[in-house]
PDB file of N, CA and C in Angstrom:
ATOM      1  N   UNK A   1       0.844  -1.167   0.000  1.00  0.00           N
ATOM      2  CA  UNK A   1       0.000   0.000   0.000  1.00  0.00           C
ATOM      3  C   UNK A   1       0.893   1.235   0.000  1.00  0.00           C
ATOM      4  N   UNK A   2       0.718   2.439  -0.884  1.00  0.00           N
ATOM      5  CA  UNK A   2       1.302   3.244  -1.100  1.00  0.00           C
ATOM      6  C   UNK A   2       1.204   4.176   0.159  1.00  0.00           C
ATOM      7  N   UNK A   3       2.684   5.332   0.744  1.00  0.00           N
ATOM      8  CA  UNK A   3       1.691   5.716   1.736  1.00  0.00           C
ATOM      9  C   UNK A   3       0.645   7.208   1.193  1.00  0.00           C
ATOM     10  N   UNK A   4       0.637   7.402   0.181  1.00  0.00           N
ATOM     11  CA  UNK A   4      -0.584   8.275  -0.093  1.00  0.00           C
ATOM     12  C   UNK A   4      -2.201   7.286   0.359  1.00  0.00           C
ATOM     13  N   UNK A   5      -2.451   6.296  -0.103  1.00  0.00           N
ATOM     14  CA  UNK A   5      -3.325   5.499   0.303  1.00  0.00           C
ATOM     15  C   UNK A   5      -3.423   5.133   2.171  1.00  0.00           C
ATOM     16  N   UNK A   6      -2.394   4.727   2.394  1.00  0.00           N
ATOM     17  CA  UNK A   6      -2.663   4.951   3.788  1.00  0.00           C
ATOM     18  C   UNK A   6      -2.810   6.059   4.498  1.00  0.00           C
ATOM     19  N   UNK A   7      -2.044   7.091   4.133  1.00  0.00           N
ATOM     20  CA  UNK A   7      -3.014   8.593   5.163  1.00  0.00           C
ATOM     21  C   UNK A   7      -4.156   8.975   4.829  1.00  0.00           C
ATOM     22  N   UNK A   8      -5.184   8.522   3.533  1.00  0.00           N
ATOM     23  CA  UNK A   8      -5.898   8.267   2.977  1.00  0.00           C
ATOM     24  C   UNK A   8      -6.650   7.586   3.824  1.00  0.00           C
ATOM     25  N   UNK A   9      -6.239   6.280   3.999  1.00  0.00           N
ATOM     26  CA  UNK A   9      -7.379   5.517   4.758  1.00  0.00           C
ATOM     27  C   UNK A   9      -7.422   5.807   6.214  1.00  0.00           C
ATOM     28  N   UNK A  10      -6.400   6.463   7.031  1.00  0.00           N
ATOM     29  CA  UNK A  10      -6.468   7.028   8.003  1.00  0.00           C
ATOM     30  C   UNK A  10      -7.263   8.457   8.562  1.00  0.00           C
ATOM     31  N   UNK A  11      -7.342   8.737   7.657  1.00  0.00           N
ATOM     32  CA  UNK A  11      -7.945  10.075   7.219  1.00  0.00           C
ATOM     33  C   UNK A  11      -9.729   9.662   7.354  1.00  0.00           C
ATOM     34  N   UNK A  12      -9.808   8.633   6.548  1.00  0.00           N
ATOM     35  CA  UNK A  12     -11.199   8.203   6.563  1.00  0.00           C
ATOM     36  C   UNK A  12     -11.740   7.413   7.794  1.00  0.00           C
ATOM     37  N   UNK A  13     -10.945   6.590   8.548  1.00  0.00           N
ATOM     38  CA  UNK A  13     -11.005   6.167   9.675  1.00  0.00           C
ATOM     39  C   UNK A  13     -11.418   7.201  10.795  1.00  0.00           C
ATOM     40  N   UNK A  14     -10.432   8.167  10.899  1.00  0.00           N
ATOM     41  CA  UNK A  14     -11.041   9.313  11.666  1.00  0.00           C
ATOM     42  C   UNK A  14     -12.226   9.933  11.334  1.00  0.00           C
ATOM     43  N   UNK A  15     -12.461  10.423  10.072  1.00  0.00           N
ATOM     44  CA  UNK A  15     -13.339  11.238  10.320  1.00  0.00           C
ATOM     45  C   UNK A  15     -14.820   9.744  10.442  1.00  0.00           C
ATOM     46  N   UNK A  16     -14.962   8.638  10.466  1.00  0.00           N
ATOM     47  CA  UNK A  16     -15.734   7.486  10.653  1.00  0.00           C
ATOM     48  C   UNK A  16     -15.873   7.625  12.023  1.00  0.00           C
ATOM     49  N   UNK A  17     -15.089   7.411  12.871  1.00  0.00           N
ATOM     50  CA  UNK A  17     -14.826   7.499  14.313  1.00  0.00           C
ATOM     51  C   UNK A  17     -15.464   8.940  14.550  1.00  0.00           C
ATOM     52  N   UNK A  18     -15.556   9.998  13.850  1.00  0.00           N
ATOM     53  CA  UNK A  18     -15.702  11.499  14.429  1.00  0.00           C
ATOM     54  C   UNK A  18     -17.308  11.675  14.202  1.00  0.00           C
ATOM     55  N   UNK A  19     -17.687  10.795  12.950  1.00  0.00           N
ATOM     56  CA  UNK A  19     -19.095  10.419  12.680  1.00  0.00           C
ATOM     57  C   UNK A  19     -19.779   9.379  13.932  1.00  0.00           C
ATOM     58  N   UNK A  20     -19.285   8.836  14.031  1.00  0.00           N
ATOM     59  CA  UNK A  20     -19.922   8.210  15.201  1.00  0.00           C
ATOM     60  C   UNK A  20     -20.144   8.946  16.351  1.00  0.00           C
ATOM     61  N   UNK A  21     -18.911   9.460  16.809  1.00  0.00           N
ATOM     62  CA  UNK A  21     -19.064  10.063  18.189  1.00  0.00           C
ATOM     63  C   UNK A  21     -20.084  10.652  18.061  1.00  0.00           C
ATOM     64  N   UNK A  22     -20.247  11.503  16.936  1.00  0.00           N
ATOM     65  CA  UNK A  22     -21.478  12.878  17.006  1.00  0.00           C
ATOM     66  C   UNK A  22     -22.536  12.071  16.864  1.00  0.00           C
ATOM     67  N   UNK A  23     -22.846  11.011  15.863  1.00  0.00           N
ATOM     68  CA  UNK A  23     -24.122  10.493  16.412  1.00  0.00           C
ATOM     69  C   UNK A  23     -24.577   9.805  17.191  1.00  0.00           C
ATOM     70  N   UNK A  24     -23.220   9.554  18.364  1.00  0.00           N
ATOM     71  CA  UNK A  24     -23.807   8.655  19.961  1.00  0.00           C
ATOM     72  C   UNK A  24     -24.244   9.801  20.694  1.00  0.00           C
ATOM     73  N   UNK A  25     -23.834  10.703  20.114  1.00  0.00           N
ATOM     74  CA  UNK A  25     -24.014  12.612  21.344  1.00  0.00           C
ATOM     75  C   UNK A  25     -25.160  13.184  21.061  1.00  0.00           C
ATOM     76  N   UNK A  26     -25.662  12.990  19.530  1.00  0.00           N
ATOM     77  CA  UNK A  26     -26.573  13.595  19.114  1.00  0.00           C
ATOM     78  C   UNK A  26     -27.960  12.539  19.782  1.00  0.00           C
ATOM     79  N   UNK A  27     -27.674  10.980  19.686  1.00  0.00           N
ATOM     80  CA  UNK A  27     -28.436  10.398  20.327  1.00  0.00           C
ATOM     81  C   UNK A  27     -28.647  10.544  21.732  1.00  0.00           C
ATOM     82  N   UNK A  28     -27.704  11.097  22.593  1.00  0.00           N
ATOM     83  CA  UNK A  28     -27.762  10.857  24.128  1.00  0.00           C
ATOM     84  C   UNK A  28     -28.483  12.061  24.544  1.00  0.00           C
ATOM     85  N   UNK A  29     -28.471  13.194  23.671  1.00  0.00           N
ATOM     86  CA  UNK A  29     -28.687  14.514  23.640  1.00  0.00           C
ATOM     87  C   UNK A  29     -30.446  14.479  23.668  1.00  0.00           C
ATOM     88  N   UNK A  30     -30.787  13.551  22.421  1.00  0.00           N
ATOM     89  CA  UNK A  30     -32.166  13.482  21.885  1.00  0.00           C
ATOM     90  C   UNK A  30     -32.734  12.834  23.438  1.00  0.00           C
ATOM     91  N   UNK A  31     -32.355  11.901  23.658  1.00  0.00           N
ATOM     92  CA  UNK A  31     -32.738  10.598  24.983  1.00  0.00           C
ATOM     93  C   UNK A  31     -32.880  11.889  26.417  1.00  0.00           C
ATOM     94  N   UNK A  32     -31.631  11.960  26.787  1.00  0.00           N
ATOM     95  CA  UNK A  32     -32.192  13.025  27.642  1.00  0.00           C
ATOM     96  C   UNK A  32     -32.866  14.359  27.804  1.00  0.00           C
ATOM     97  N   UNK A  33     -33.123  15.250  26.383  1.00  0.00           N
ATOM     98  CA  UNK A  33     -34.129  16.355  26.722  1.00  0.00           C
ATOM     99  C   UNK A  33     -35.329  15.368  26.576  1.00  0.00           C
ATOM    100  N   UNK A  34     -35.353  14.394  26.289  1.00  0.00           N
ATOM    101  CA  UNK A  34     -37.409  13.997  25.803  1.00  0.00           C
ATOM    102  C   UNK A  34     -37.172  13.353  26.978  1.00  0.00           C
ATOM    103  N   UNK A  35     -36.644  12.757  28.219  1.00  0.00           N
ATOM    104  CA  UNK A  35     -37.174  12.436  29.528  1.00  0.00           C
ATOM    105  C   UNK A  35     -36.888  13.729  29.665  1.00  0.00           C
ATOM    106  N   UNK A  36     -35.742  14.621  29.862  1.00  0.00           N
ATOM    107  CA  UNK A  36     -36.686  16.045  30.735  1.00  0.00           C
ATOM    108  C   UNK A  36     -37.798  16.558  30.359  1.00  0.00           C
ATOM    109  N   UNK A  37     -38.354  16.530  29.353  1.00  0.00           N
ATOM    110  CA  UNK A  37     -39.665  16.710  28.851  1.00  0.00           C
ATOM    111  C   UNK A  37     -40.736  16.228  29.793  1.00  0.00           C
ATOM    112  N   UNK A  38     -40.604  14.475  29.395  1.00  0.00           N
ATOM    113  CA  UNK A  38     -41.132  14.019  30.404  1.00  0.00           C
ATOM    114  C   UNK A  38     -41.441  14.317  31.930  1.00  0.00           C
ATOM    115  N   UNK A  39     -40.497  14.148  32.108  1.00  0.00           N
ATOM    116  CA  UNK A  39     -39.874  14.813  33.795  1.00  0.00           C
ATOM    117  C   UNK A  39     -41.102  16.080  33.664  1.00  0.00           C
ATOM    118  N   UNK A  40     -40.701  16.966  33.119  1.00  0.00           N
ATOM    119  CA  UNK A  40     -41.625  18.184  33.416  1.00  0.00           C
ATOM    120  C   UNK A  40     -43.132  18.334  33.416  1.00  0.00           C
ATOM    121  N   UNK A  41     -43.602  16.973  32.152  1.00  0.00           N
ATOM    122  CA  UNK A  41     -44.929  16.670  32.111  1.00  0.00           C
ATOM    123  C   UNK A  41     -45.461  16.068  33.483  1.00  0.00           C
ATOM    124  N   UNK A  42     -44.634  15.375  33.671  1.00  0.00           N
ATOM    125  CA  UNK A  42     -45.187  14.392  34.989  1.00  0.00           C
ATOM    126  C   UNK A  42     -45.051  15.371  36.162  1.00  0.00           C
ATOM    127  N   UNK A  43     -44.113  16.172  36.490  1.00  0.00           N
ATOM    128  CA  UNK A  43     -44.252  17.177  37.763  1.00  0.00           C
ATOM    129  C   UNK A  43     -45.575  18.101  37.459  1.00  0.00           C
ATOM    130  N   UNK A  44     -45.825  18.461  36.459  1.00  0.00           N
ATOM    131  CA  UNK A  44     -46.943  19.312  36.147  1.00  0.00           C
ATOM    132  C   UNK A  44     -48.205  18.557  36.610  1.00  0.00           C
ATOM    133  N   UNK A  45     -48.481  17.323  36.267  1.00  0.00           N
ATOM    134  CA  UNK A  45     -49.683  17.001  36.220  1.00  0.00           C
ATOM    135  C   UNK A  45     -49.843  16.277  37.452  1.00  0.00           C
ATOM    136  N   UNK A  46     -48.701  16.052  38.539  1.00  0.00           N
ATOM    137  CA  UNK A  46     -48.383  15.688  39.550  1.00  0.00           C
ATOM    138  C   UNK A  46     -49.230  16.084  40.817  1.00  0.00           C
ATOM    139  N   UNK A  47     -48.202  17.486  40.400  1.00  0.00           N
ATOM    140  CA  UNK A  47     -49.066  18.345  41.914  1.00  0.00           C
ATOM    141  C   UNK A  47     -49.720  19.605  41.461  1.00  0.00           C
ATOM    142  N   UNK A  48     -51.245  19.093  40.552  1.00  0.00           N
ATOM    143  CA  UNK A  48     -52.494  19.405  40.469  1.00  0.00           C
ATOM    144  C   UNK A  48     -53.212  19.260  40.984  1.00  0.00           C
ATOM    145  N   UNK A  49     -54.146  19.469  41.817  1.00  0.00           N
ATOM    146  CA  UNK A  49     -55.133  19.215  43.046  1.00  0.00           C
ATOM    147  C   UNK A  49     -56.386  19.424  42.161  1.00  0.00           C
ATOM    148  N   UNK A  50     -57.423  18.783  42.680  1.00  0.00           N
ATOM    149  CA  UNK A  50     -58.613  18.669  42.490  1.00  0.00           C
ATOM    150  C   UNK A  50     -59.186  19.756  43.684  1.00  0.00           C
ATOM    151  N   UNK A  51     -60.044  20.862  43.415  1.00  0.00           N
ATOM    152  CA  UNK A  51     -60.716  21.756  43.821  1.00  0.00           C
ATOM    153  C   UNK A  51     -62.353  21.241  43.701  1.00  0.00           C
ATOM    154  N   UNK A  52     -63.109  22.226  44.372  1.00  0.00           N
ATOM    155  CA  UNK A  52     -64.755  21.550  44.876  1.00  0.00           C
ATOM    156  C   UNK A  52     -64.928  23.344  43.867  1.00  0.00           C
ATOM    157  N   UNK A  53     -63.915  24.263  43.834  1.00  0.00           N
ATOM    158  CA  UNK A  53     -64.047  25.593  43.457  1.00  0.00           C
ATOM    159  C   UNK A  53     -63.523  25.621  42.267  1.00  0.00           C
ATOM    160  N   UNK A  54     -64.197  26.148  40.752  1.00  0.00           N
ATOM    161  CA  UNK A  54     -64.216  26.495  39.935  1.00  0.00           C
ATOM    162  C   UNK A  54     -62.562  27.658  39.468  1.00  0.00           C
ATOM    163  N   UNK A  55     -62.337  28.581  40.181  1.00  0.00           N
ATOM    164  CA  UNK A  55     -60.717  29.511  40.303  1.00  0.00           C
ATOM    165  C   UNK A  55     -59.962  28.307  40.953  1.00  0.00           C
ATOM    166  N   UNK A  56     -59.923  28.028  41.753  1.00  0.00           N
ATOM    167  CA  UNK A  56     -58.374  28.024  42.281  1.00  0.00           C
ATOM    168  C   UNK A  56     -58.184  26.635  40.825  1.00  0.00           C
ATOM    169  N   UNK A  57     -58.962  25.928  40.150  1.00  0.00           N
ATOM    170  CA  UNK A  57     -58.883  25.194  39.530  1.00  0.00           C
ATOM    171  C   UNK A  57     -58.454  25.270  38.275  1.00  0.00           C
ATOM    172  N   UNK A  58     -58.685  26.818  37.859  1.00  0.00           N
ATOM    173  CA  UNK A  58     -58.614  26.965  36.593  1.00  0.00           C
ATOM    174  C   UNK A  58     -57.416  27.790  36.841  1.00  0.00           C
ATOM    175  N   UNK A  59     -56.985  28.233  38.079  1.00  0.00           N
ATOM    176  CA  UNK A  59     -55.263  28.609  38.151  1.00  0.00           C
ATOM    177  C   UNK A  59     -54.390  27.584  38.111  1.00  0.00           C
ATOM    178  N   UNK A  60     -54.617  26.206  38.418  1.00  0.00           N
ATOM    179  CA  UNK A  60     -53.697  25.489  38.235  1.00  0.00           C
ATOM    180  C   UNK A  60     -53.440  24.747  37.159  1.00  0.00           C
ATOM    181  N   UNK A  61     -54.529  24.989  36.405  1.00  0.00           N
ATOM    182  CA  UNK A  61     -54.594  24.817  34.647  1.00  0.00           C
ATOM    183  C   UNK A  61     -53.656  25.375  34.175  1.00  0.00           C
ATOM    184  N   UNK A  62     -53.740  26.940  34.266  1.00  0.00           N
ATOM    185  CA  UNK A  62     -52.764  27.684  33.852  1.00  0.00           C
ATOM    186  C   UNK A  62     -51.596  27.478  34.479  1.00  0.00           C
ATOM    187  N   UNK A  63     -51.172  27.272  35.679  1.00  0.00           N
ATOM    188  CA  UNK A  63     -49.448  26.662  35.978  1.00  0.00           C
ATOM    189  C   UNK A  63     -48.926  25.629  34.990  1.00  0.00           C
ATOM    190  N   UNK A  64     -50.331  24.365  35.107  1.00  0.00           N
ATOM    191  CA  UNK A  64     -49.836  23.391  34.108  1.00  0.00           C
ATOM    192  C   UNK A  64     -49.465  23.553  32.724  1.00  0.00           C
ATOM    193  N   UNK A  65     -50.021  24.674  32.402  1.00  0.00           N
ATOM    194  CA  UNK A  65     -50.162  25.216  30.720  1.00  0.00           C
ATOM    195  C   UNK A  65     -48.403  25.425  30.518  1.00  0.00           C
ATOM    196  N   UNK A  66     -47.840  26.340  31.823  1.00  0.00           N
ATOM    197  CA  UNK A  66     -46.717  26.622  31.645  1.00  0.00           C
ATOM    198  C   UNK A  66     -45.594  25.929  31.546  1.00  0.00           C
ATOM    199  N   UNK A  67     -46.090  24.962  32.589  1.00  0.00           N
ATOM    200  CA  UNK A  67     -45.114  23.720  32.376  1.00  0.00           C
ATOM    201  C   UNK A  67     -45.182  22.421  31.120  1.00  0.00           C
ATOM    202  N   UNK A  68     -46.133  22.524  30.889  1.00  0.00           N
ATOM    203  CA  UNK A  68     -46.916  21.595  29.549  1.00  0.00           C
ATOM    204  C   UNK A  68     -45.528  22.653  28.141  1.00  0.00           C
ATOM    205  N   UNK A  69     -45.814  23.488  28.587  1.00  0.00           N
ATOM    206  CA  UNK A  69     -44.974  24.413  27.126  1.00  0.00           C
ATOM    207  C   UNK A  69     -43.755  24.139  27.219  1.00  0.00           C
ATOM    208  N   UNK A  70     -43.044  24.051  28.356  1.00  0.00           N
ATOM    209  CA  UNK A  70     -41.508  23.913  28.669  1.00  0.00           C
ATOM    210  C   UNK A  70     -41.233  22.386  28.219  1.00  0.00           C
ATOM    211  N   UNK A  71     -42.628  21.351  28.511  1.00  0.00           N
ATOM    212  CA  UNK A  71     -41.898  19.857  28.060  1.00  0.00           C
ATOM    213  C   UNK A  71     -42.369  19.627  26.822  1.00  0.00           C
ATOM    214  N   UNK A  72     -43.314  20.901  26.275  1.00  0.00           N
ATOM    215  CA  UNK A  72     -43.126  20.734  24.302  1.00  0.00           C
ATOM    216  C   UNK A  72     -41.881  21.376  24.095  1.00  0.00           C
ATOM    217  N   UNK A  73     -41.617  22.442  24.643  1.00  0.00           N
ATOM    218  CA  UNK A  73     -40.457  22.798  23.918  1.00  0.00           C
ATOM    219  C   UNK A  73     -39.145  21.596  24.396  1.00  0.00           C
ATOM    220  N   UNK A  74     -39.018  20.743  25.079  1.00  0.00           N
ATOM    221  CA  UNK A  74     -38.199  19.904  25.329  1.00  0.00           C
ATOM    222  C   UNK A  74     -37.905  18.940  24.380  1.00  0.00           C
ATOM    223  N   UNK A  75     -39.241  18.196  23.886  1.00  0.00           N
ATOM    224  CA  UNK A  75     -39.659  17.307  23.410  1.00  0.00           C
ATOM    225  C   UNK A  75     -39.116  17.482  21.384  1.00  0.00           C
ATOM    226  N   UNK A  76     -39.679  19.335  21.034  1.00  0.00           N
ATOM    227  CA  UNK A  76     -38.875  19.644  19.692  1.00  0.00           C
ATOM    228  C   UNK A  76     -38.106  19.336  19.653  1.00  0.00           C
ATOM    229  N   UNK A  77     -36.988  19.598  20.493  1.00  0.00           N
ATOM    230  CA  UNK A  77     -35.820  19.692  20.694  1.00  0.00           C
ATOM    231  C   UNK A  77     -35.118  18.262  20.500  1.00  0.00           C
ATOM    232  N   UNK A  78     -35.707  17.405  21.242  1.00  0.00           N
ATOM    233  CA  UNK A  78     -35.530  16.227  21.147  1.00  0.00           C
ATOM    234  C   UNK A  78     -35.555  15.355  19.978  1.00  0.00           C
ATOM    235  N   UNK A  79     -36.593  16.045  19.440  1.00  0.00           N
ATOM    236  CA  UNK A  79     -36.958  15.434  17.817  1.00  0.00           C
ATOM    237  C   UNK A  79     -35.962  15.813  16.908  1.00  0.00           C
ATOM    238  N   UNK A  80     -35.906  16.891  17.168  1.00  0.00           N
ATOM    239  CA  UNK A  80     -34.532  17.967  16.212  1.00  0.00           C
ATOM    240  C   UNK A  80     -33.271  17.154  16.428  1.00  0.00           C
ATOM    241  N   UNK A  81     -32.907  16.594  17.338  1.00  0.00           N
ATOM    242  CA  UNK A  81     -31.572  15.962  17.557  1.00  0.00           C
ATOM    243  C   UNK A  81     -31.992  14.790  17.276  1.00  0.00           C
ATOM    244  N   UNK A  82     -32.949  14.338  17.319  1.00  0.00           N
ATOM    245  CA  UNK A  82     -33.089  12.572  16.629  1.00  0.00           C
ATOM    246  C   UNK A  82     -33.334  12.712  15.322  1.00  0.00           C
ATOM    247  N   UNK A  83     -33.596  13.917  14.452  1.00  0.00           N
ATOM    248  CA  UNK A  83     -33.816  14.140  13.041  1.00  0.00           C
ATOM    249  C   UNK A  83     -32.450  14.255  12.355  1.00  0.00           C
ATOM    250  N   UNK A  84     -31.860  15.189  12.979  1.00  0.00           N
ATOM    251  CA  UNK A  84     -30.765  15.708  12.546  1.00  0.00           C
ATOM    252  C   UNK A  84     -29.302  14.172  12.927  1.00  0.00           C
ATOM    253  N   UNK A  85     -29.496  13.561  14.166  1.00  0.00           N
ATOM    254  CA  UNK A  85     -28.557  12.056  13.638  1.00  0.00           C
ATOM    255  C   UNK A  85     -29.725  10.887  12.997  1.00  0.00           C
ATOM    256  N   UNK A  86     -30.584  11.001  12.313  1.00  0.00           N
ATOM    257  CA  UNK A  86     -30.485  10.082  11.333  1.00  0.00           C
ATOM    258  C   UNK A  86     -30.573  10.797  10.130  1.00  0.00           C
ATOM    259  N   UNK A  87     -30.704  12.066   9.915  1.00  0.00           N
ATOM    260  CA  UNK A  87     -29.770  12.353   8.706  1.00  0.00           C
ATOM    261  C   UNK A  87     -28.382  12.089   8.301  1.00  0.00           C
ATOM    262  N   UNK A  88     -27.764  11.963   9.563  1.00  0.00           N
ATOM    263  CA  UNK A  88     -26.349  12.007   9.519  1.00  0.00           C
ATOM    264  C   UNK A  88     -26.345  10.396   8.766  1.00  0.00           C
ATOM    265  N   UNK A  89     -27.195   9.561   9.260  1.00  0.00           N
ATOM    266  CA  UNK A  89     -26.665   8.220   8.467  1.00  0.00           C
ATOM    267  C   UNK A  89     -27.035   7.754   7.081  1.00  0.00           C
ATOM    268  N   UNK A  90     -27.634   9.024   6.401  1.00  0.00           N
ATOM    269  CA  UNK A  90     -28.046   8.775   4.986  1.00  0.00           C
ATOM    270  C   UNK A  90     -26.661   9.014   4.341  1.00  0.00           C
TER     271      UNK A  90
END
């Protein structure tokens, strides 16, 4: 093997290895914002109380609303990094 061909194939080895890493990161990345997502859905809907009163009920709607938005926006996010590494493997 010539060594133009071998820094060649070394060359390709790395950047193979540099492809991977990013899509074990891009995967670990995706995995943990969609459980913090989670995480945030489940604390939200957690400690919601059931009221006999019409307000204090429909205020804790709205807390949940806020937190419901923080684990969509988690959850994009999540998708975006699981979109973006299986593009990487086309």
């Amino acid at each position: 093997m010539a060594p133009d061909d071998m820094a060649r194939a070394d060359t390709l080895a790395a950047d193979d290895r540099t492809m991977t890493a990013l899509r074990l990161s891009l995967t670990l990345v995706a995995m943990f914002v969609g459980s913090l997502g989670a995480a945030l859905g489940l604390y939200a809907a957690a400690f919601m109380g059931v009221h006999d009163d019409i307000d204090p009920f429909l205020r804790d709607i709205h807390q949940q609303s806020e937190w419901a938005a923080w684990a969509a926006g988690a959850a994009c996010i999540a998708a975006v990094f699981s979109a973006i590494e299986r593009l990487i493997k086309l």
